[in-house]
Protein backbone atom coordinates (compact mmCIF):
# COMPACT_ATOMS: atom_id res chain seq x y z
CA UNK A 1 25.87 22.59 201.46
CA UNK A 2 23.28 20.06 200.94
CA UNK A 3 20.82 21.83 203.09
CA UNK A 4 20.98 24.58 200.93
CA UNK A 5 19.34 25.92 197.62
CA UNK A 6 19.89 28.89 195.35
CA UNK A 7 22.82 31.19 194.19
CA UNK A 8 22.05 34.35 195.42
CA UNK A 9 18.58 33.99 196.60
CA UNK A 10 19.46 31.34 199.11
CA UNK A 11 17.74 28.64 200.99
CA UNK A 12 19.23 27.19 203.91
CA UNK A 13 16.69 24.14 205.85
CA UNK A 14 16.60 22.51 208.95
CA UNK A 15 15.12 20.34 211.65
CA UNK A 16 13.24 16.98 211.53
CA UNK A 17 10.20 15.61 211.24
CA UNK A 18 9.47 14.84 215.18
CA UNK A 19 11.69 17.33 215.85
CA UNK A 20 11.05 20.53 218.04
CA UNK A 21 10.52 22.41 214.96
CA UNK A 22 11.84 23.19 211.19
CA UNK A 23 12.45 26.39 209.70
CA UNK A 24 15.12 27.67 207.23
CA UNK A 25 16.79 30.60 206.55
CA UNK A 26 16.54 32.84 203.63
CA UNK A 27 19.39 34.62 202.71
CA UNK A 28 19.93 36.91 199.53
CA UNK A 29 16.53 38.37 199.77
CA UNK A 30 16.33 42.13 198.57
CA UNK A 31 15.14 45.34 201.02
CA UNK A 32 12.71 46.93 201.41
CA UNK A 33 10.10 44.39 200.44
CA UNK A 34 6.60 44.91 202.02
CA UNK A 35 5.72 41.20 202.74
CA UNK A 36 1.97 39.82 202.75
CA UNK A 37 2.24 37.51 205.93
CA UNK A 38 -1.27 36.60 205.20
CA UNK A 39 -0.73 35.22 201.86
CA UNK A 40 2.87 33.55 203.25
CA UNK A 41 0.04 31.54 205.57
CA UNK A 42 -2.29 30.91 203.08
CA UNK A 43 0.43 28.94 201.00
CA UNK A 44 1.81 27.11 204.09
CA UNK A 45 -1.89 26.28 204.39
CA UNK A 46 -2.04 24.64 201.36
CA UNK A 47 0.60 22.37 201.98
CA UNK A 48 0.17 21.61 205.92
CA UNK A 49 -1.44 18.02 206.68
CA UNK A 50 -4.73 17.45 207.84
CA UNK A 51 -6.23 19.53 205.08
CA UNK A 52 -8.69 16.86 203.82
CA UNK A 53 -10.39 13.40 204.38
CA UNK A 54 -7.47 12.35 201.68
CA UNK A 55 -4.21 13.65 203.34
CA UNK A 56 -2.54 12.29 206.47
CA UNK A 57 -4.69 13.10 209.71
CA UNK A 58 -1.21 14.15 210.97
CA UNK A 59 -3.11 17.85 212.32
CA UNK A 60 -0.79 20.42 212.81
CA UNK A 61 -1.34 24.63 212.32
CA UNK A 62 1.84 24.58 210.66
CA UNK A 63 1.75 28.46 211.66
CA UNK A 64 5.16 30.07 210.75
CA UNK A 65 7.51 32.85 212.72
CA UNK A 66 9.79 34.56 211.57
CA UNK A 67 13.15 35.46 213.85
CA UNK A 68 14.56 37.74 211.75
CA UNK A 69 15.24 39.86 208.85
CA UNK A 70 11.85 41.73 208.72
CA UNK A 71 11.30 44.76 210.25
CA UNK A 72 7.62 46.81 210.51
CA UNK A 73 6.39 44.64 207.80
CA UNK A 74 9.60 45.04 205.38
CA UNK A 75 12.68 43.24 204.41
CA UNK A 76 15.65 44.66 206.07
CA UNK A 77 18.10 42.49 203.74
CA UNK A 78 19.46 40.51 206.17
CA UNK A 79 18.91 37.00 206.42
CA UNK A 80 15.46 36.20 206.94
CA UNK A 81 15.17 33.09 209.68
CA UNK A 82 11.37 31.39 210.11
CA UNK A 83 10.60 28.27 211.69
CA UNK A 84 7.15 26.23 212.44
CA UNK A 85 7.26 24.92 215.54
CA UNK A 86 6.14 21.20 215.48
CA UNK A 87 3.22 20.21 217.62
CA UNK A 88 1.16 17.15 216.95
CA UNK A 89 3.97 14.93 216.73
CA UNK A 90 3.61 10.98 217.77
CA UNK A 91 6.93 9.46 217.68
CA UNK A 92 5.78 6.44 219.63
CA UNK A 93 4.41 5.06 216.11
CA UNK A 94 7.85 4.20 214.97
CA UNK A 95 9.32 3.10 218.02
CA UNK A 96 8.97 -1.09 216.56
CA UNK A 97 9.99 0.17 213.76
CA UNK A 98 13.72 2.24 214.61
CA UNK A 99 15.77 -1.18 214.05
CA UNK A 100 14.65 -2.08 210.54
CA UNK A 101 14.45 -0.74 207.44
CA UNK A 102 11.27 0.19 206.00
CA UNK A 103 10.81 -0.63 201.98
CA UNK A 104 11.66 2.30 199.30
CA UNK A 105 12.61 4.61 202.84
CA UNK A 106 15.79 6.63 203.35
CA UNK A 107 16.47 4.52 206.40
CA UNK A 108 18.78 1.93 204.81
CA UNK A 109 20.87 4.57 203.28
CA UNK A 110 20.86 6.93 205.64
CA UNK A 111 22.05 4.76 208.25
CA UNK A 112 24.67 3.52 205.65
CA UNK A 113 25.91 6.74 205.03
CA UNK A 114 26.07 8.31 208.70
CA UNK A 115 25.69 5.03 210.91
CA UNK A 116 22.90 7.16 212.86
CA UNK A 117 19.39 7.89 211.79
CA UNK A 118 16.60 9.85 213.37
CA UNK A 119 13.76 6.76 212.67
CA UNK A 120 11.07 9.59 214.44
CA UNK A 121 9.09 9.64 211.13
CA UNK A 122 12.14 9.76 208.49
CA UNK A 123 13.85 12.81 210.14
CA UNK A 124 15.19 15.17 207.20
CA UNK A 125 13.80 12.51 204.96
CA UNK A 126 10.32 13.34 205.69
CA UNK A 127 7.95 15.99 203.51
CA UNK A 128 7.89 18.13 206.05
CA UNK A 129 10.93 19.64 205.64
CA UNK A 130 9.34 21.15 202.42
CA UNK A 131 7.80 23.54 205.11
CA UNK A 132 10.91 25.41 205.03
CA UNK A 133 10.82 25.41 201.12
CA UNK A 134 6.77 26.66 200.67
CA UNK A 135 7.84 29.73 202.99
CA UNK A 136 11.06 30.99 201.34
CA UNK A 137 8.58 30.17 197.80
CA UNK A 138 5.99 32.28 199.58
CA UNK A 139 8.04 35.10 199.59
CA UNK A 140 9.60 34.42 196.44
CA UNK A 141 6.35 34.64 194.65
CA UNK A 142 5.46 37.97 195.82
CA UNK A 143 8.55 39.44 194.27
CA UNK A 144 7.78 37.55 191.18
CA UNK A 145 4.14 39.16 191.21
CA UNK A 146 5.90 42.33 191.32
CA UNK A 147 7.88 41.66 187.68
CA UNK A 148 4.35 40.05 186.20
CA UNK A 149 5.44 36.39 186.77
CA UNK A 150 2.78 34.31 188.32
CA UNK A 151 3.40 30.37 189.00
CA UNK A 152 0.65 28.19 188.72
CA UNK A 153 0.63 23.83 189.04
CA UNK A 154 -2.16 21.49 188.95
CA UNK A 155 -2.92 17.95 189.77
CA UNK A 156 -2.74 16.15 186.22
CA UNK A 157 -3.10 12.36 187.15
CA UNK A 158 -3.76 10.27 190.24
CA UNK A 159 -2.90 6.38 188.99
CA UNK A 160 -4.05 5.72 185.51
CA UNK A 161 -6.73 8.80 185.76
CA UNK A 162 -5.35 11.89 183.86
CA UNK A 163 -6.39 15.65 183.58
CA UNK A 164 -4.43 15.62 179.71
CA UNK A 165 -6.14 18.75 178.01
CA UNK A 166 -3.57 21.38 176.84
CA UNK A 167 -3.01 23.67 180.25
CA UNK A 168 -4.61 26.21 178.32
CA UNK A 169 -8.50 25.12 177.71
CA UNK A 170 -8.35 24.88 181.93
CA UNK A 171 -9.63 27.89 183.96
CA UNK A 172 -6.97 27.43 186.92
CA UNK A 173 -9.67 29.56 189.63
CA UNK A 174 -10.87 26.19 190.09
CA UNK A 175 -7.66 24.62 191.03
CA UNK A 176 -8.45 25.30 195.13
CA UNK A 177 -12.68 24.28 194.71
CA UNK A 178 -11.42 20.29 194.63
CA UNK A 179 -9.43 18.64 197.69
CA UNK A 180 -6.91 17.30 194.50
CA UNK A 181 -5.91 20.25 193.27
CA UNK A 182 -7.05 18.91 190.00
CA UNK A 183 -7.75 22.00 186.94
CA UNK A 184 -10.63 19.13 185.72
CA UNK A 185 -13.62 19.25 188.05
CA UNK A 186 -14.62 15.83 186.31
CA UNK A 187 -11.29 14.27 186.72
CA UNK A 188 -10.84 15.68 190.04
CA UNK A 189 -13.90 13.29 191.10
CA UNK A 190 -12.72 10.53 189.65
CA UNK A 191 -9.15 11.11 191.48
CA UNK A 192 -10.69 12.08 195.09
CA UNK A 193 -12.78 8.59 195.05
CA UNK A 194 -9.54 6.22 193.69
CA UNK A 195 -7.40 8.34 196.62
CA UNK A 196 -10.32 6.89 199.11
CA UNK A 197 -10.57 3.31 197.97
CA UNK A 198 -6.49 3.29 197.84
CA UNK A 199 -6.16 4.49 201.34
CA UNK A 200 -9.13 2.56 202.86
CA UNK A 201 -7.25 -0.46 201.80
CA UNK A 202 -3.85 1.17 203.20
CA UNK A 203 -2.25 1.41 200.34
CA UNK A 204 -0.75 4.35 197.94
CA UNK A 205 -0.34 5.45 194.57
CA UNK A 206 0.94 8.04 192.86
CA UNK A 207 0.34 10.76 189.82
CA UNK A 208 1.51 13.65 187.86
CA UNK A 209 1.93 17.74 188.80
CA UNK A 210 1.67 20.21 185.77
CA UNK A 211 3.31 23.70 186.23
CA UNK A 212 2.56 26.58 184.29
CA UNK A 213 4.37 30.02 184.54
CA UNK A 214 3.46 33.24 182.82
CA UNK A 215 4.85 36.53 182.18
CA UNK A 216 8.34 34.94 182.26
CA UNK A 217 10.95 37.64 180.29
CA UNK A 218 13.13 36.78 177.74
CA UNK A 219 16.60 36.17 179.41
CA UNK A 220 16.16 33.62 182.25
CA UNK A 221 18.95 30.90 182.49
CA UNK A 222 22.84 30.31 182.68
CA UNK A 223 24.12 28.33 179.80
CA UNK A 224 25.93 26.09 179.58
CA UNK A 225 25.39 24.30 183.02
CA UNK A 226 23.09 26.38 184.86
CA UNK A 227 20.48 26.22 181.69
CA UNK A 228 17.00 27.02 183.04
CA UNK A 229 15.33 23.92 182.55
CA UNK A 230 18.34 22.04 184.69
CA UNK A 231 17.85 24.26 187.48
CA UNK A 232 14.12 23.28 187.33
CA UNK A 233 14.94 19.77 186.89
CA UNK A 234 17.40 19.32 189.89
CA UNK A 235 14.63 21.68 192.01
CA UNK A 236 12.18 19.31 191.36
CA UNK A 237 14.04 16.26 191.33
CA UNK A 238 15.02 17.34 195.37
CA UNK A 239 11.30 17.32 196.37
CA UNK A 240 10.58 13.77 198.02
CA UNK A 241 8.49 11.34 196.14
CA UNK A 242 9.78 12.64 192.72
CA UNK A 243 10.74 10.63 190.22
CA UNK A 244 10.51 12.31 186.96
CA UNK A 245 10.53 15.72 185.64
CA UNK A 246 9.79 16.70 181.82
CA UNK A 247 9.36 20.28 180.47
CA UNK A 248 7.49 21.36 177.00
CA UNK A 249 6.93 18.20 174.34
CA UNK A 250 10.24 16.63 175.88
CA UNK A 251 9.07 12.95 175.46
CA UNK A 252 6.69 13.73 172.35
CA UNK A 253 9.82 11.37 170.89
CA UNK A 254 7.45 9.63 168.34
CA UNK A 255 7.29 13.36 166.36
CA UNK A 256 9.36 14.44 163.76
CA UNK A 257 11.39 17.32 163.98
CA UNK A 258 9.19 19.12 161.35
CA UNK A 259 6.34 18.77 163.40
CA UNK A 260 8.19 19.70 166.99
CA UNK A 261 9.88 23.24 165.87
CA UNK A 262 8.76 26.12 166.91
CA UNK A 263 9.22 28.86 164.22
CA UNK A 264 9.08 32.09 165.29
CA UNK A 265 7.16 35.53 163.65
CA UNK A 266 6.39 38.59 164.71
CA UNK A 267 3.60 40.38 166.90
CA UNK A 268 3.33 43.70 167.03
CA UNK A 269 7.87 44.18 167.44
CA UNK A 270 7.81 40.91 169.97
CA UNK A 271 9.54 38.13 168.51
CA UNK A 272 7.08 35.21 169.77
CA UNK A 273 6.61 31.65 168.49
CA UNK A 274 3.74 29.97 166.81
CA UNK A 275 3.88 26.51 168.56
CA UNK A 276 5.64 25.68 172.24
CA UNK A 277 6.76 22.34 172.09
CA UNK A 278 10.27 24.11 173.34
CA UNK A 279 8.05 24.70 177.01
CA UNK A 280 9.46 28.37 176.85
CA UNK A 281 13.16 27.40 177.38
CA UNK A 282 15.18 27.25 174.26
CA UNK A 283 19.25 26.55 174.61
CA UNK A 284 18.56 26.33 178.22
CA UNK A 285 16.81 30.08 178.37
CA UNK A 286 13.65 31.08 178.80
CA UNK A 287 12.91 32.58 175.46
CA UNK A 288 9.40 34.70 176.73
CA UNK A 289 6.74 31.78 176.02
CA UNK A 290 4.84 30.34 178.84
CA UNK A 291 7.03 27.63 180.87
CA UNK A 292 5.06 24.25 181.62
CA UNK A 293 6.52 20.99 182.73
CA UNK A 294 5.23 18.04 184.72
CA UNK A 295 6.75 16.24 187.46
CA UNK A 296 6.15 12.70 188.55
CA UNK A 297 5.26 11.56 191.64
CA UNK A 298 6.22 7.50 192.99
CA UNK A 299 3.31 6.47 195.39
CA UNK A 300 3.91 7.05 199.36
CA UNK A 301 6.61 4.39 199.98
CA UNK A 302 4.61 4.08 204.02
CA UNK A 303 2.03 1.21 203.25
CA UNK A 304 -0.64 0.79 206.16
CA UNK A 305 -0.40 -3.16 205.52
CA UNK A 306 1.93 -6.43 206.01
CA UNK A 307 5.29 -5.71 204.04
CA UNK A 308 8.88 -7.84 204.38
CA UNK A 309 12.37 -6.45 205.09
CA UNK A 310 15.11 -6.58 206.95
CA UNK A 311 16.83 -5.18 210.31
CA UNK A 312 20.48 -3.89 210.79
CA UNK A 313 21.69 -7.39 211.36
CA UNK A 314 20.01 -8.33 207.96
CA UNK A 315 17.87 -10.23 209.61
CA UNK A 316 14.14 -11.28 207.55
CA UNK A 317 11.62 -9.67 209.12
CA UNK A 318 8.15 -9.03 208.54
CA UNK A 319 6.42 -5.97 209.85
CA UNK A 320 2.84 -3.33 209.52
CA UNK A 321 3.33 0.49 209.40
CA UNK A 322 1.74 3.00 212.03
CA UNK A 323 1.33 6.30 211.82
CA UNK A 324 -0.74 9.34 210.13
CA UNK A 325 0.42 9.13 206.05
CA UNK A 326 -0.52 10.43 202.95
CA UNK A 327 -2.27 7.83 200.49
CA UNK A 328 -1.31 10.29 197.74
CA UNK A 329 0.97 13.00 197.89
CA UNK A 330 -0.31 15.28 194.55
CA UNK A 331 -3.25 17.64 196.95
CA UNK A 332 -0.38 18.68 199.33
CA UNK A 333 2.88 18.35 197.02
CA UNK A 334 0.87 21.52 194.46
CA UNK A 335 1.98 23.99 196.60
CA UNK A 336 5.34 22.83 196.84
CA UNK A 337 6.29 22.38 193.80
CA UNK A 338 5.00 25.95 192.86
CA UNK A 339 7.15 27.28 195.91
CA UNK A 340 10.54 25.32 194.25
CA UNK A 341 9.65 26.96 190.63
CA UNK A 342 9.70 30.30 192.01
CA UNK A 343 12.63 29.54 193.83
CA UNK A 344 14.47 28.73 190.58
CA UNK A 345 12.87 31.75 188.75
CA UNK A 346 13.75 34.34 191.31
CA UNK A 347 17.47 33.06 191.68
CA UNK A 348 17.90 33.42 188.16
CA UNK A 349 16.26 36.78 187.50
CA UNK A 350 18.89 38.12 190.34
CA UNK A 351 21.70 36.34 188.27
CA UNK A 352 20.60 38.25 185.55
CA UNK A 353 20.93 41.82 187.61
CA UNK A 354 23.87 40.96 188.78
CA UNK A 355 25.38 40.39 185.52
CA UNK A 356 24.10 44.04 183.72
CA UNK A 357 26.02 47.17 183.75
């Protein structure tokens, strides 16, 4: 079950990162749907390695195909099964590495937990088996489009440099112009050069990704444990590398309460609220406001440089990475965390069917 994600629109993953291949399968996924393959590429090209002089040189085409479950273009409603067949893989760069365990890695608790690990580049630990997640998000997005929901996340800070205007004085069609994926052309400079000088000197760091989504309806979310902004959480909190999620004002904790609500009034017979310090979820649903939250990234725990450890006997031991790694994981991570938000989104707006007469 831990290989899967969703309620009724439902995300099963597999395969490793040196693997033959990883894919997933989609199940829950409605008929009849007239699929843009092109656009389902275009998003997996947004996430695949190799993009940019500040991603991993890992080069792969990362070109998905899909097994079954579509049919002349169209969703039959049957499960949908894709996979991406791995092809630049170099396993031989972990080879003096399979006996120890690398710093802030899965390896130590992997092994722990199953006394076997694939050490080929972290196995199901690695970021690529988000591939599996941007497809299934691919797809999900188009049906969003179709209800008037569009999902849209930014690069907000690299290290100590931030993007911090409100999400709303950016113009997000310059979001793909900057190899960050920064909404601030300034800041995006400033990021792109401290991603260089970090990863000349083979080390990482990490940031902050904004999400914005619009056009959400009144409605979305499962009280009392299935509230929206959990599902969003625990979505977000799955993606490697994350460490911290926060929607609307939620650590704004040095306002008062009189300056946080958001009182409501009335446009034109739509209730709507004057302020959105709630980040469009209120009582754990979404209440029709825009939904924005950020999620934080920890820097790439792979340093290119000497670190210390230990092996499976416990043994001290001092060792250098080798490989093809990210210095920074915001440019590649956008796309991914936009495919988990409309993950959430679409699962829930199918809840919410389900449950009408």
């Amino acid at each position: 079950m831990s290989n899967s994600f969703g309620h009724l629109f439902r995300l099963t993953s597999f395969g490793e990162s040196h693997g033959r291949a990883v894919g997933g399968v989609l199940d829950g996924c409605p008929a009849g749907v007239e699929l843009d393959m092109v656009s389902i590429q275009q998003e997996l090209n947004r996430r695949r390695p190799g993009q940019s002089a500040l991603t991993t040189s890992r080069d792969e085409p990362d070109e998905v195909e899909f097994l079954s479950g579509i049919f002349e273009g169209k969703t039959t409603g049957t499960p949908i099964a894709f996979c991406v067949w791995n092809a630049k893989q170099r396993s031989t760069d972990y080879d003096s590495m399979k006996d120890l365990f690398r710093p802030s890695h899965a390896d130590f608790t992997y092994f722990s937990k199953y006394g076997i690990r694939d050490n080929r580049g972290g196995g199901r630990s690695s970021v690529r088996e988000s591939i599996a997640r941007v497809v299934a998000g691919a797809i999900a997005k188009q049906l969003l489009n179709e209800l008037g929901i569009s999902i849209t996340a930014y690069t907000s800070q690299v290290g100590p440099i931030k993007a911090d205007k409100p999400y709303q004085s950016y113009d997000f069609s310059t979001i793909e112009q900057n190899p960050v994926r920064c909404a601030d052309p300034e800041a995006a400079i400033q990021m792109a050069e401290l991603i260089t000088r970090v990863k000349a000197k083979g080390d990482t760091v990490g940031g902050v990704i904004t999400c914005v989504v619009k056009g959400t309806p009144v409605g979305l979310g499962q009280p009392v444990f299935n509230k929206l902004h959990a599902a969003l959480g625990s979505a977000m909190l799955s993606i490697n590398a994350v460490k911290g999620f926060e929607y609307g004002s939620g650590f704004d904790v040095d306002a008062f309460g009189s300056e946080m609500n958001d009182s409501f009034y009335n446009e034109n017979g739509t209730i709507r609220t004057r302020t959105n310090h709630s980040g469009g979820i209120q009582g754990g649903i979404s209440n029709g406001e825009d939904i924005y939250f950020r999620v934080a990234f920890k820097p790439v725990a792979t340093l290119l440089m000497d670190q210390q450890t230990v092996d499976k006997q416990g043994n001290d031991i001092h060792f250098k990475a080798r490989g093809r790694h990210d210095p920074c994981v915001m440019p590649r991570a956008v796309p991914i965390v936009e495919a988990m938000t409309a993950l959430v989104l679409l699962d829930m707006h199918l809840l919410n069917q389900s449950g009408k007469r």
